[in-house]
C-alpha atoms as a PDB file:
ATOM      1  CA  UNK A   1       1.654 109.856  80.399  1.00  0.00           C
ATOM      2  CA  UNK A   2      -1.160 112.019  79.267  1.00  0.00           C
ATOM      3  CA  UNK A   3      -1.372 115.155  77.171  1.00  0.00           C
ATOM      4  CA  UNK A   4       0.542 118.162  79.101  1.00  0.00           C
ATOM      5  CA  UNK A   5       2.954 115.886  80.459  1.00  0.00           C
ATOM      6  CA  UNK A   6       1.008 115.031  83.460  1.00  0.00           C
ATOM      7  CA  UNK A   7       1.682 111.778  84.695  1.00  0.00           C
ATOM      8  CA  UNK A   8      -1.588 109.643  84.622  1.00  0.00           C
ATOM      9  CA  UNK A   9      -2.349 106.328  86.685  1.00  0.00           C
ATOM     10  CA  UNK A  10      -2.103 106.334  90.706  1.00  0.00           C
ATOM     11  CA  UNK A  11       0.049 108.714  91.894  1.00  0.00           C
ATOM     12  CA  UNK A  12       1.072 108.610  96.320  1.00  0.00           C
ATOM     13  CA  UNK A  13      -1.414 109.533  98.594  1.00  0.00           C
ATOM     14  CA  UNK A  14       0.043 110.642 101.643  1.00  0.00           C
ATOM     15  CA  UNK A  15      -1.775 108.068 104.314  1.00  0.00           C
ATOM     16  CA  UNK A  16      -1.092 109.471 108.090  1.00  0.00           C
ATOM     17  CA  UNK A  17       2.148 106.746 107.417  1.00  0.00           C
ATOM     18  CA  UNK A  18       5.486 106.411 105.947  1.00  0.00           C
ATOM     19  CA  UNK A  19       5.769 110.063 105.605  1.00  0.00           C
ATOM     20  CA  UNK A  20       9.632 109.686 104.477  1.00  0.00           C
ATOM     21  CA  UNK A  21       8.765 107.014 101.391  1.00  0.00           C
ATOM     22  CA  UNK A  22       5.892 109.198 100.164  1.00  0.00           C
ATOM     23  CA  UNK A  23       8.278 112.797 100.533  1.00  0.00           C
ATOM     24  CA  UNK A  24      10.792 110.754  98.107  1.00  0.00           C
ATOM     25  CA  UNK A  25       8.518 110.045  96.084  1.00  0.00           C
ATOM     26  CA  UNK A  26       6.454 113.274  95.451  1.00  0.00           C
ATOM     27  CA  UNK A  27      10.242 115.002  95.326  1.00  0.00           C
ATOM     28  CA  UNK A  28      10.731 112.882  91.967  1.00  0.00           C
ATOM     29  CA  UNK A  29       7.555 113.260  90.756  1.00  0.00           C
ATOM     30  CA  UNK A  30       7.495 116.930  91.680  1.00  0.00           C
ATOM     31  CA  UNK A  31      11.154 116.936  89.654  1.00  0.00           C
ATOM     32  CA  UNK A  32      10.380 115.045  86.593  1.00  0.00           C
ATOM     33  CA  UNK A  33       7.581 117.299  86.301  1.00  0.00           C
ATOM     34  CA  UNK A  34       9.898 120.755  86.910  1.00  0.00           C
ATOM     35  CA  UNK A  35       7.147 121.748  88.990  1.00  0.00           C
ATOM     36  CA  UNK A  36       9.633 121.394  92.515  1.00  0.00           C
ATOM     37  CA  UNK A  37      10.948 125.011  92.241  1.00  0.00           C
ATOM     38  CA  UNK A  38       7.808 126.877  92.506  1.00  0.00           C
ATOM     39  CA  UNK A  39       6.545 124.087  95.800  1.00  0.00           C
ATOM     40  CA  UNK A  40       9.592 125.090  97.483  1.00  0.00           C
ATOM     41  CA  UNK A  41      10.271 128.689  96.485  1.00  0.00           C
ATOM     42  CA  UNK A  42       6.602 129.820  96.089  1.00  0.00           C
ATOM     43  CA  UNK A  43       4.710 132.523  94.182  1.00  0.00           C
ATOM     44  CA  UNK A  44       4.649 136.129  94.630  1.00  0.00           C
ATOM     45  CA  UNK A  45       2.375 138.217  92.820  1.00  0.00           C
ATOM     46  CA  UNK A  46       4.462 141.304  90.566  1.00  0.00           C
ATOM     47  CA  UNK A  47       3.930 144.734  92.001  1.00  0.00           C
ATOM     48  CA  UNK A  48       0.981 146.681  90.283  1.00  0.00           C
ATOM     49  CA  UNK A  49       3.844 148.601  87.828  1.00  0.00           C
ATOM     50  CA  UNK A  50       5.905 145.497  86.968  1.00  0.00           C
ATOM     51  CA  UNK A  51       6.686 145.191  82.975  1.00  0.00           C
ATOM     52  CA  UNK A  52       5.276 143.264  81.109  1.00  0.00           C
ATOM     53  CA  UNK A  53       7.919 140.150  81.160  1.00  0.00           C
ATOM     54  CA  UNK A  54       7.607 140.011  84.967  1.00  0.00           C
ATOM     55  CA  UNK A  55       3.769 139.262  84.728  1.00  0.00           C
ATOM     56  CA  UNK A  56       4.601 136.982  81.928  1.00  0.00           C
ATOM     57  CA  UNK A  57       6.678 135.091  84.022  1.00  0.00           C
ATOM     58  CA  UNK A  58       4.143 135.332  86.857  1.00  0.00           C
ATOM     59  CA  UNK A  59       1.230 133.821  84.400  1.00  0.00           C
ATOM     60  CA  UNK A  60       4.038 130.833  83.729  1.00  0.00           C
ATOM     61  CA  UNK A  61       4.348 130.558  87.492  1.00  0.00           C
ATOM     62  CA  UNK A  62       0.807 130.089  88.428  1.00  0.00           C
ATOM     63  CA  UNK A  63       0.495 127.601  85.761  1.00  0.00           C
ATOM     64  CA  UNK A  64       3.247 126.119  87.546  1.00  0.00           C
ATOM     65  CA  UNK A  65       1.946 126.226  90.698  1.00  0.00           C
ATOM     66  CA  UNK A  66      -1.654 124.859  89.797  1.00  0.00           C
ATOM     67  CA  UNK A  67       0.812 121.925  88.192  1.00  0.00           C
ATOM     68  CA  UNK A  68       2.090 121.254  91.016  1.00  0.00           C
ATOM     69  CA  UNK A  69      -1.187 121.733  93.542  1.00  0.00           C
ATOM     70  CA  UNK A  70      -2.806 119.364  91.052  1.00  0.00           C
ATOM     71  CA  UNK A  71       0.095 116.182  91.619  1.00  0.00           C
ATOM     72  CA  UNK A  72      -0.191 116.829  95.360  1.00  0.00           C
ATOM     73  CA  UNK A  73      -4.187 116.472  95.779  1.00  0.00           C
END
């Protein structure tokens, strides 16, 4: 694994084929990497007067999300 938790080597690469095997497998990877929440749920930006905390957890999200559009290209 390499620094950040990001796990190195060859991850899937979805061919045109065996659609079901790959989904599996980017489900785990998106998992172990607790990156599957935002994928499925996805982002939406605080309104212009949110506190503080809320755009805290925004920031978190986005890094999050770039996680997880990282794994899948």
């Amino acid at each position: 694994m390499a620094a950040g938790g990001v796990i190195s080597g060859n991850l899937p690469v979805f061919d045109g084929t065996s659609y079901g095997d790959w989904c599996v497998k980017m489900e785990a990877i998106l998992g172990f990497q607790e990156v599957d929440d935002i994928v499925k749920k996805g982002l939406q930006e605080p309104a212009k007067n949110a506190t503080n905390e809320t755009k805290n957890a925004y920031k978190e999200s986005r890094r999050l999300d770039c996680k997880a559009r990282m794994l899948l290209h």
